[in-house]
Protein backbone atom coordinates (compact mmCIF):
# COMPACT_ATOMS: atom_id res chain seq x y z
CA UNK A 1 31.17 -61.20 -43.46
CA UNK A 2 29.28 -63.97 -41.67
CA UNK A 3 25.23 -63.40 -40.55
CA UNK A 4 27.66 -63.71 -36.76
CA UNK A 5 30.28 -61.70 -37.20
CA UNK A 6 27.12 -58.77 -39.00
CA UNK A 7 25.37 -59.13 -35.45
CA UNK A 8 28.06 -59.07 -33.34
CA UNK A 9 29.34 -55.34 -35.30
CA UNK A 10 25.42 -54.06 -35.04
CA UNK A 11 24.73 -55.37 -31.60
CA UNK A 12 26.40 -52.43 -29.69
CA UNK A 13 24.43 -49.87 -31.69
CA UNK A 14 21.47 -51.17 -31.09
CA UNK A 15 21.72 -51.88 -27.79
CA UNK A 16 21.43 -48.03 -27.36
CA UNK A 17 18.03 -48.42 -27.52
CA UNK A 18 15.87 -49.43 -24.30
CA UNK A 19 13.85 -52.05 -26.31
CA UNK A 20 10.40 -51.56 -24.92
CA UNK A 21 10.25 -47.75 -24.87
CA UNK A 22 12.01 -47.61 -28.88
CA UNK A 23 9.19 -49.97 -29.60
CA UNK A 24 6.24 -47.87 -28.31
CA UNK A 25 7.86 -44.93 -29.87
CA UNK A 26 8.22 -46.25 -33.55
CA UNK A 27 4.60 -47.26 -33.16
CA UNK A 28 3.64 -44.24 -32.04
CA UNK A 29 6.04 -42.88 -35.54
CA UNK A 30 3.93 -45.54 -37.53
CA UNK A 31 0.60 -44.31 -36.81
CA UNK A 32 1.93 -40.89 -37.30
CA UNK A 33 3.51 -41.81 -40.43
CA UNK A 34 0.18 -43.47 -41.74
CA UNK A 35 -2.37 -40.19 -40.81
CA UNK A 36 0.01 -37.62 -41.84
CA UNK A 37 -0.05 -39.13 -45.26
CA UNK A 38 -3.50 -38.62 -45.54
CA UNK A 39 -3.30 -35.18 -44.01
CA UNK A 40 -0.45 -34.15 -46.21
CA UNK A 41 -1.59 -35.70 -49.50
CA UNK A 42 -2.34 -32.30 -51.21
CA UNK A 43 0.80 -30.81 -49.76
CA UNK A 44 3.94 -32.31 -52.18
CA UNK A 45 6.59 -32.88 -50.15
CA UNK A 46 5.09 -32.96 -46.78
CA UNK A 47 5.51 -36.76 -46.39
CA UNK A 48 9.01 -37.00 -47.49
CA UNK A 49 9.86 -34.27 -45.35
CA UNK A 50 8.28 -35.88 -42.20
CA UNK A 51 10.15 -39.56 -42.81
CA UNK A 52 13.73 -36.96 -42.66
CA UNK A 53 12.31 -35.48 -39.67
CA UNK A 54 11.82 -38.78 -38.36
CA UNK A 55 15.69 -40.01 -39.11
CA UNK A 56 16.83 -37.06 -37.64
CA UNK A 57 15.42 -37.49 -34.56
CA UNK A 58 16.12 -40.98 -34.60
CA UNK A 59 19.67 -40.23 -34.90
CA UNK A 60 19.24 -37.30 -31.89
CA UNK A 61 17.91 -40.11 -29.88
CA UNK A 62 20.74 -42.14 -30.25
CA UNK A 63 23.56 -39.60 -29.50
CA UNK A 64 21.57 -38.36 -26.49
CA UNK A 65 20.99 -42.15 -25.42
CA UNK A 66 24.68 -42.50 -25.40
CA UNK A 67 25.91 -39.65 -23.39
CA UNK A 68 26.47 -40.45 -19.83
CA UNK A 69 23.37 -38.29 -17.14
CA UNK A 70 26.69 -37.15 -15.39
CA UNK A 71 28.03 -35.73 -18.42
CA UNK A 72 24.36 -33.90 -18.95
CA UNK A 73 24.49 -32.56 -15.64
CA UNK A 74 28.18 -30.32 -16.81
CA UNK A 75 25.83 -28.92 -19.61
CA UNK A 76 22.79 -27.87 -17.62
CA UNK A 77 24.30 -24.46 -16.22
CA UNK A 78 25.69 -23.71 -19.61
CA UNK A 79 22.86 -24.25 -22.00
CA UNK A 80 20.46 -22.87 -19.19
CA UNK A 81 22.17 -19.39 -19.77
CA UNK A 82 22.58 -19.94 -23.44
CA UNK A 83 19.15 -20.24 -23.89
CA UNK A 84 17.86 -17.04 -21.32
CA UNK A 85 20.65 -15.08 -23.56
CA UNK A 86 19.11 -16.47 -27.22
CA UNK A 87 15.65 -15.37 -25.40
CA UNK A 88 16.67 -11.59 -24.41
CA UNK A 89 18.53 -11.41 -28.11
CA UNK A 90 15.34 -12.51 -29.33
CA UNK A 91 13.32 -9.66 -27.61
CA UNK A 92 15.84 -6.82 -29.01
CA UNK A 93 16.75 -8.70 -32.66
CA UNK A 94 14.49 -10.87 -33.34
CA UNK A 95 12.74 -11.86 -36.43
CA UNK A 96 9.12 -11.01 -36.81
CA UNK A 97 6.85 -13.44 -38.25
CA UNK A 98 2.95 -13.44 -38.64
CA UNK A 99 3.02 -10.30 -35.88
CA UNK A 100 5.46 -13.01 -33.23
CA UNK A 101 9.24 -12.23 -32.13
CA UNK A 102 10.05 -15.95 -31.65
CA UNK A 103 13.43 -16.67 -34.30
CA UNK A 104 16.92 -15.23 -34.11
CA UNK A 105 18.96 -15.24 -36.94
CA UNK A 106 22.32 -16.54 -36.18
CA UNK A 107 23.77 -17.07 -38.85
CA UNK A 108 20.58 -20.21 -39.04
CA UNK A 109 17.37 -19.33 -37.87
CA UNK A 110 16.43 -20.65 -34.28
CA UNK A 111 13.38 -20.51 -32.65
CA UNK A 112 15.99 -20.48 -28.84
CA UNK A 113 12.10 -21.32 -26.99
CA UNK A 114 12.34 -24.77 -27.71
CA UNK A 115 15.72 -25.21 -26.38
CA UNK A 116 14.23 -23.85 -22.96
CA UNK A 117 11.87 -27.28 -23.17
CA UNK A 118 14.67 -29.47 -22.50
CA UNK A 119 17.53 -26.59 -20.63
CA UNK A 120 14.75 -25.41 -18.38
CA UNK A 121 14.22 -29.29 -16.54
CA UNK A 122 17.67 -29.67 -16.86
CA UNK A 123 18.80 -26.76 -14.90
CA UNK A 124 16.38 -27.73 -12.05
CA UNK A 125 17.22 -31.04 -11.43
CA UNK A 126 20.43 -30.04 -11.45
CA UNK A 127 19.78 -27.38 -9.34
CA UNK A 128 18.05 -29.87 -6.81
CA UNK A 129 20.87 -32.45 -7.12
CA UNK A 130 23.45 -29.60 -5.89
CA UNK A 131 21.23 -29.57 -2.96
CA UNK A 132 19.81 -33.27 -2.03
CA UNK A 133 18.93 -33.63 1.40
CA UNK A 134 18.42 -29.74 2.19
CA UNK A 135 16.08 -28.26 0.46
CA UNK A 136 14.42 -25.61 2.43
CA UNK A 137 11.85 -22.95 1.34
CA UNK A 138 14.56 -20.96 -0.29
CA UNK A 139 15.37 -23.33 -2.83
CA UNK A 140 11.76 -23.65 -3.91
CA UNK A 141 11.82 -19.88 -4.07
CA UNK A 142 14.83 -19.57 -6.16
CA UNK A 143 13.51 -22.59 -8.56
CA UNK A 144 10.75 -20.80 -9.24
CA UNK A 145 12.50 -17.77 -10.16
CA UNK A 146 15.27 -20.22 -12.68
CA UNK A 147 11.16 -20.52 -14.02
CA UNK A 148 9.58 -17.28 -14.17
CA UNK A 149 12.67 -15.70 -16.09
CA UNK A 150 12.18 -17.53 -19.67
CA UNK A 151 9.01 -17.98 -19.15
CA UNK A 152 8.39 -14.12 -19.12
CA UNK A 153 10.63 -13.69 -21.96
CA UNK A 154 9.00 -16.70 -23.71
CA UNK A 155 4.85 -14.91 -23.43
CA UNK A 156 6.59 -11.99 -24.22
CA UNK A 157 7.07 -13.37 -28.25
CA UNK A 158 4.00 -14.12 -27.30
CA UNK A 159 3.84 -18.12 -27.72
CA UNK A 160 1.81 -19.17 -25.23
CA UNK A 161 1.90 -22.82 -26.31
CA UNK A 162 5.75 -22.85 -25.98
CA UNK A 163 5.40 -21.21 -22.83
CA UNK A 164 2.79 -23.59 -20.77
CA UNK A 165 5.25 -26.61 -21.82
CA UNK A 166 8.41 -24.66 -20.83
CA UNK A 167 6.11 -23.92 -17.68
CA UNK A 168 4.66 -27.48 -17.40
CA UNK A 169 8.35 -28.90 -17.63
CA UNK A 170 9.84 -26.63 -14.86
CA UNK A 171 6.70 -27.54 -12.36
CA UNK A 172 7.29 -31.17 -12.76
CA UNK A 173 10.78 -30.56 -11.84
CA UNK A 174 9.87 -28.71 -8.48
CA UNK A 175 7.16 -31.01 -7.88
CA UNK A 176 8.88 -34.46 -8.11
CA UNK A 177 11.51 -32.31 -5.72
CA UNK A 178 9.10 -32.25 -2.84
CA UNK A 179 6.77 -29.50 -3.24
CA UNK A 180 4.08 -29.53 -0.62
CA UNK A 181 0.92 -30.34 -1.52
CA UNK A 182 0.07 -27.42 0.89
CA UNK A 183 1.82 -24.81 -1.34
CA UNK A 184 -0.01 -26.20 -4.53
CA UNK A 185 -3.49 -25.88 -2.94
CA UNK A 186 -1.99 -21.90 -1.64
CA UNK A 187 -1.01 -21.44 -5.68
CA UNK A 188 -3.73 -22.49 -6.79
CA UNK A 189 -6.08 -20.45 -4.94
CA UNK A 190 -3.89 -17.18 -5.19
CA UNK A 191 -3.69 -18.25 -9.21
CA UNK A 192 -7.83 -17.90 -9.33
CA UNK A 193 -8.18 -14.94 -7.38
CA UNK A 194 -5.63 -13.29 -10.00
CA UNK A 195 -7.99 -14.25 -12.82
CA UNK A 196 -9.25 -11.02 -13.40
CA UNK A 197 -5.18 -9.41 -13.70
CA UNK A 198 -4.34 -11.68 -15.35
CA UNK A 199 -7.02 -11.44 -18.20
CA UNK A 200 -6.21 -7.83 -18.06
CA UNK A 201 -2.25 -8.35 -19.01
CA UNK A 202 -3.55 -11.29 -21.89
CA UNK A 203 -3.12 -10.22 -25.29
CA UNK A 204 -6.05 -9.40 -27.49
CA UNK A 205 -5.64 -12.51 -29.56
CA UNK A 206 -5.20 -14.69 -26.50
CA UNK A 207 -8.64 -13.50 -24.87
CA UNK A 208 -10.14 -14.34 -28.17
CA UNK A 209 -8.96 -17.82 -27.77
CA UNK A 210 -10.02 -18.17 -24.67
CA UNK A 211 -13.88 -16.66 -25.74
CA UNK A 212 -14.09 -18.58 -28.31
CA UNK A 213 -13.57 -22.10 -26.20
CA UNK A 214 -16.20 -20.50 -24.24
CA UNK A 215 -18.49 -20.84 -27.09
CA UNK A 216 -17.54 -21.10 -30.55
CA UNK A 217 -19.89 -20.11 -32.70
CA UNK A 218 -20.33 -16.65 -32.02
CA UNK A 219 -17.64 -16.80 -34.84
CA UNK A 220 -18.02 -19.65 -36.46
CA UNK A 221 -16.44 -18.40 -39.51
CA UNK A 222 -13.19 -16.88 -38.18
CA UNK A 223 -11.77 -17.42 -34.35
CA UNK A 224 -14.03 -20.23 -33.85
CA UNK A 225 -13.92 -21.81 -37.34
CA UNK A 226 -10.82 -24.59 -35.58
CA UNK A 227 -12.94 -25.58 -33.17
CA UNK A 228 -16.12 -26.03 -34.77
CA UNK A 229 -14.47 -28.15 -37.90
CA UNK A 230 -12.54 -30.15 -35.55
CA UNK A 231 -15.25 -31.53 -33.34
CA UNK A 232 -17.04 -31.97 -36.43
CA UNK A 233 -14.48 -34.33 -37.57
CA UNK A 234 -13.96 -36.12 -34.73
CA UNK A 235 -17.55 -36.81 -34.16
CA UNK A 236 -18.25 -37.58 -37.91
CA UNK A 237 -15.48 -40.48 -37.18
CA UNK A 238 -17.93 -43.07 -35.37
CA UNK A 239 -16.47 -45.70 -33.66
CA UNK A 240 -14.88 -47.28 -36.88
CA UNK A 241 -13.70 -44.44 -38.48
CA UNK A 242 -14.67 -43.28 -42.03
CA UNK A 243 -11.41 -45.11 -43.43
CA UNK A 244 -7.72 -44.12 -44.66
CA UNK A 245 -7.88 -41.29 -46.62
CA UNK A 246 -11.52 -40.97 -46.80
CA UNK A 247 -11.89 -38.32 -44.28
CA UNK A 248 -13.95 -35.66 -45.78
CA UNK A 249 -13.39 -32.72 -43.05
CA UNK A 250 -9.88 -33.25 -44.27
CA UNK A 251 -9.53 -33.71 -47.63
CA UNK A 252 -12.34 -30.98 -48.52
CA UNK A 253 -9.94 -28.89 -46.69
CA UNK A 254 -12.44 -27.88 -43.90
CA UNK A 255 -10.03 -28.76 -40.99
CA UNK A 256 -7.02 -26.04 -40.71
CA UNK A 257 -3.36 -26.48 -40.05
CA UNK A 258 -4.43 -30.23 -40.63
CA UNK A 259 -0.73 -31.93 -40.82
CA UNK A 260 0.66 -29.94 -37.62
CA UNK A 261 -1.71 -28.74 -34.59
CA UNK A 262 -5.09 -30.89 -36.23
CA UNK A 263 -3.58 -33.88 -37.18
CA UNK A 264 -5.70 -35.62 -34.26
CA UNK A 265 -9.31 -34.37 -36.08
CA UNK A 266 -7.93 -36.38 -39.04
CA UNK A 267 -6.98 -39.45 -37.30
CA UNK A 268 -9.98 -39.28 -35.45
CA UNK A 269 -12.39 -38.92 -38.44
CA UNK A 270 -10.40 -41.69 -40.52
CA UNK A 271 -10.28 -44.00 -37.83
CA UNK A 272 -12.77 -43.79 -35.22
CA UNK A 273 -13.08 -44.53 -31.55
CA UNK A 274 -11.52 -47.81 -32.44
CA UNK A 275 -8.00 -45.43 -33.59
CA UNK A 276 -8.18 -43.12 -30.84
CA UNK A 277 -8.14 -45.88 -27.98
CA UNK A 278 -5.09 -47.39 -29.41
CA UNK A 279 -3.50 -43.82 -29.60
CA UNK A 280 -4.30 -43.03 -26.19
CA UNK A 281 -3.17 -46.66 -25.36
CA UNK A 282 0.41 -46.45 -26.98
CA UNK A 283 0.78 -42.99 -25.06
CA UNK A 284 -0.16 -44.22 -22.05
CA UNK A 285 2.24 -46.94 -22.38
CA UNK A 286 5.04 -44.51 -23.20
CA UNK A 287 3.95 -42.55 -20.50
CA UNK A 288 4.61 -45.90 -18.01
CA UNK A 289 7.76 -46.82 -19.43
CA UNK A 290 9.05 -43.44 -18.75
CA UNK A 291 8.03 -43.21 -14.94
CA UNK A 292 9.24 -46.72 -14.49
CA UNK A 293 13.02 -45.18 -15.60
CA UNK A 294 12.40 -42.49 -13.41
CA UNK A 295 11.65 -44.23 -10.18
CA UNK A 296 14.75 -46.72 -10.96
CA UNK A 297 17.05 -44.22 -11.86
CA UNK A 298 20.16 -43.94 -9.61
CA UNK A 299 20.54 -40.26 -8.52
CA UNK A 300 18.15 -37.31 -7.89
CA UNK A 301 18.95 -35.71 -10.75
CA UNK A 302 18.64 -38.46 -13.48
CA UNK A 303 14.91 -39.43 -11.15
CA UNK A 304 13.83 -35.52 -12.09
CA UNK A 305 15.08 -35.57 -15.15
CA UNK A 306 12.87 -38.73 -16.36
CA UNK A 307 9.74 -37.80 -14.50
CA UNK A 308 9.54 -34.23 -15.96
CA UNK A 309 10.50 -35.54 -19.58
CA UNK A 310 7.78 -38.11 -18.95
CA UNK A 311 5.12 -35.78 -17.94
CA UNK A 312 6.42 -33.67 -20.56
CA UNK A 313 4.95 -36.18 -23.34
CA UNK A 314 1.84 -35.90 -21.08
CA UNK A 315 1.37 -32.48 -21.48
CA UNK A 316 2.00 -32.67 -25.12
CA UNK A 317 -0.78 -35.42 -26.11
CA UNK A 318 -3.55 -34.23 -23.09
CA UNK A 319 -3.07 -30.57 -24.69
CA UNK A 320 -3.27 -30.98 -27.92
CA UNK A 321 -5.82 -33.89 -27.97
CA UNK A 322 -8.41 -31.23 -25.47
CA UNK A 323 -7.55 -27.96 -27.95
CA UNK A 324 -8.75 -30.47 -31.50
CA UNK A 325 -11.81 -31.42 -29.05
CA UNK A 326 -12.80 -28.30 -27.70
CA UNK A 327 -12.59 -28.48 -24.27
CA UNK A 328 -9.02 -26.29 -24.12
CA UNK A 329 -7.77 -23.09 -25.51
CA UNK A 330 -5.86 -23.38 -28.97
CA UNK A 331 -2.63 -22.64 -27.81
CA UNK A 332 -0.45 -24.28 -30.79
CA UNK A 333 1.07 -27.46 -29.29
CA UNK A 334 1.49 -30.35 -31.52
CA UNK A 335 1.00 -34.12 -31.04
CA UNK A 336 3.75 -35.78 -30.48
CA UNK A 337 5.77 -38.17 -32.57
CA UNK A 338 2.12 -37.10 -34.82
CA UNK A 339 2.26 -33.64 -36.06
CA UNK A 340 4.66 -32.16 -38.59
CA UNK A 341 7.28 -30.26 -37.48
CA UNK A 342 11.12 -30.42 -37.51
CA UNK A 343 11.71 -28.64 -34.02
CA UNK A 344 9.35 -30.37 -32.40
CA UNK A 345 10.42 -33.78 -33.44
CA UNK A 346 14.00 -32.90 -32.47
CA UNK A 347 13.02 -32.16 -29.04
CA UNK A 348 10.98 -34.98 -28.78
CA UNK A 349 13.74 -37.09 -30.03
CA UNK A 350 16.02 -35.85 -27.52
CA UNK A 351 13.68 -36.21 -24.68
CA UNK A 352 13.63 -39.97 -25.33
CA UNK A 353 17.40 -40.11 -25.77
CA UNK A 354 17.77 -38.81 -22.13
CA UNK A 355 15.50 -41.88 -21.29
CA UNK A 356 16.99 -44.51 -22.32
CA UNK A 357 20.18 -42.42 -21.44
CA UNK A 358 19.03 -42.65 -17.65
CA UNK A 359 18.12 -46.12 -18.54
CA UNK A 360 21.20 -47.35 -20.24
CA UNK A 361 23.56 -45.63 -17.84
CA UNK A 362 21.72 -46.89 -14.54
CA UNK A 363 22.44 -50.86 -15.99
CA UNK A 364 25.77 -50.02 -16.09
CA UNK A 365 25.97 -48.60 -12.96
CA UNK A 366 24.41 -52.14 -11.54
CA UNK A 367 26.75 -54.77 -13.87
């Protein structure tokens, strides 16, 4: 077979791929790659395990890239309800791990939260589709219930982390809809003056989180011992960073959970400022690419879709990069395309998928 004839059999494979956003991406999976080596050095296996993680979500991305957003839309109903059932199942036979209901065991373990990260933004743009060109109050009301329902079921595990993206991914929905800026400013002020129920109905473990933010070394050697090590390490970084693998908050073992929720305190401390602007910079450029296929996307639904997946990546990086620093709860949300983690990667994966899904499809649409 001719170097022609090779190209011509790869070329509609690759051309899956929307070629500036699968470029930011695998640099994104490069730096990733590069810092979780460090991180995981003392943990054998860890590495190897994260480059699978990475093919597998490679190969997510390009089934989801292929399917057609009309053919998504069929699906959103269905794995909507799917997931609220795997949630209630969960709260009557779930598994119980470190004192959280979060798995089902269905013959394979599931933790059925994470599906409600891509079903919940799914269902509402769907939901707003049906309806383009008449939504009243109503629908607003009965998006917000689609909402509430997993997310209740969801801080009932309790996983709070799980629950503010679920959360974050359903508001961007309703937002990008049309929400009135008038009923966020109403929300928000009703949200603050139901601070004080609100701590009441917290769980003791979440109101120690949110204490120790407050001020972390009243317990500097248990709830606040994250916090305190992680700042450390990202100020003991400098501007150039102390090097690859010569991060001593890390490899003295002083920064916790340091491959999955801390990763950023060890690419911080091994590469600097300098690191962390290009980080930020390759996010932010992820984060463009993505709103640029949502505002040239075709239909309502493929438009909500992208800008809540989008914002979704958002929420991922400005959360987890303000819990390493201090200035946010810990609320267990890793950094994307970053952090360890098999689940997370495959939702990630399949979030990008959609994108150059909505992409791919809306070319199409225009030839």
């Amino acid at each position: 077979m001719d170097k022609r004839s090779l190209t011509n059999l790869v070329r509609p494979y690759v051309q899956v791929f929307d070629g500036p956003l699968i470029l930011i991406v695998c640099l994104i999976l490069m730096v990733g790659s590069v810092t979780l080596y460090s991180a995981g050095i003392d943990f054998p296996g860890r590495f190897e395990d994260h480059m699978r993680n990475i093919m597998i979500s490679l190969l997510i991305m390009w089934i989801a890239a292929l399917i057609p957003p009309q053919t998504m839309m069929r699906f959103a109903v269905p794995l909507y309800v799917v997931g609220v059932a795997l949630l209630i199942g969960v709260a009557m036979f779930g598994l119980i791990r470190n004192g959280a209901r979060r798995w089902i065991d269905l013959g394979v373990i599931i933790q059925p939260s994470e599906i409600m990260k891509i079903a919940m933004p799914m269902m509402l743009a769907w939901f707003f589709q049906k309806r383009e060109g008449m939504t009243r109050w109503s629908e607003f009301l009965v998006a917000g219930l689609l909402l509430i329902v997993p997310i209740g079921l969801i801080m009932r595990q309790p996983d709070l982390g799980t629950s503010l993206l679920v959360l974050a991914a359903g508001f961007y929905v309703i937002f990008f809809a049309g929400l009135s800026w008038k009923v966020l400013v109403a929300a928000l002020v009703a949200a603050l003056a139901s601070l004080p129920v609100a701590w009441s109905m917290l769980h003791d473990y979440q109101r120690e989180r949110v204490m120790t933010l407050i001020d972390p070394t009243t317990d500097p050697l248990g709830k606040g011992f994250h916090i305190i090590q992680s700042t450390i390490a990202i100020g003991s970084g400098g501007v150039t960073g102390k090097g690859w693998l010569h991060g001593t908050q890390a490899h003295l073992e002083f920064i916790p959970e340091r491959t999955t929720d801390f990763i950023f305190a060890v690419f911080s401390e091994e590469f600097g400022l300098i690191g962390n602007c290009i980080l930020l910079t390759l996010y932010l450029l992820l984060i463009g690419r993505g709103m640029l296929i949502a505002a040239n996307a075709p239909t309502l639904f493929s438009r909500l879709m992208a800008g809540a997946i989008t914002m979704i990546f958002f929420t991922y990086a400005f959360v987890n990069m303000g819990m390493v620093s201090g200035i946010l709860p810990v609320v267990g949300v890793p950094m994307p395309f970053v952090s360890y983690g098999g689940t997370a990667f495959v939702t990630l994966g399949l979030g990008v998928g959609i994108l150059m899904s909505i992409q791919r499809h809306r070319k199409l649409m225009q030839s």
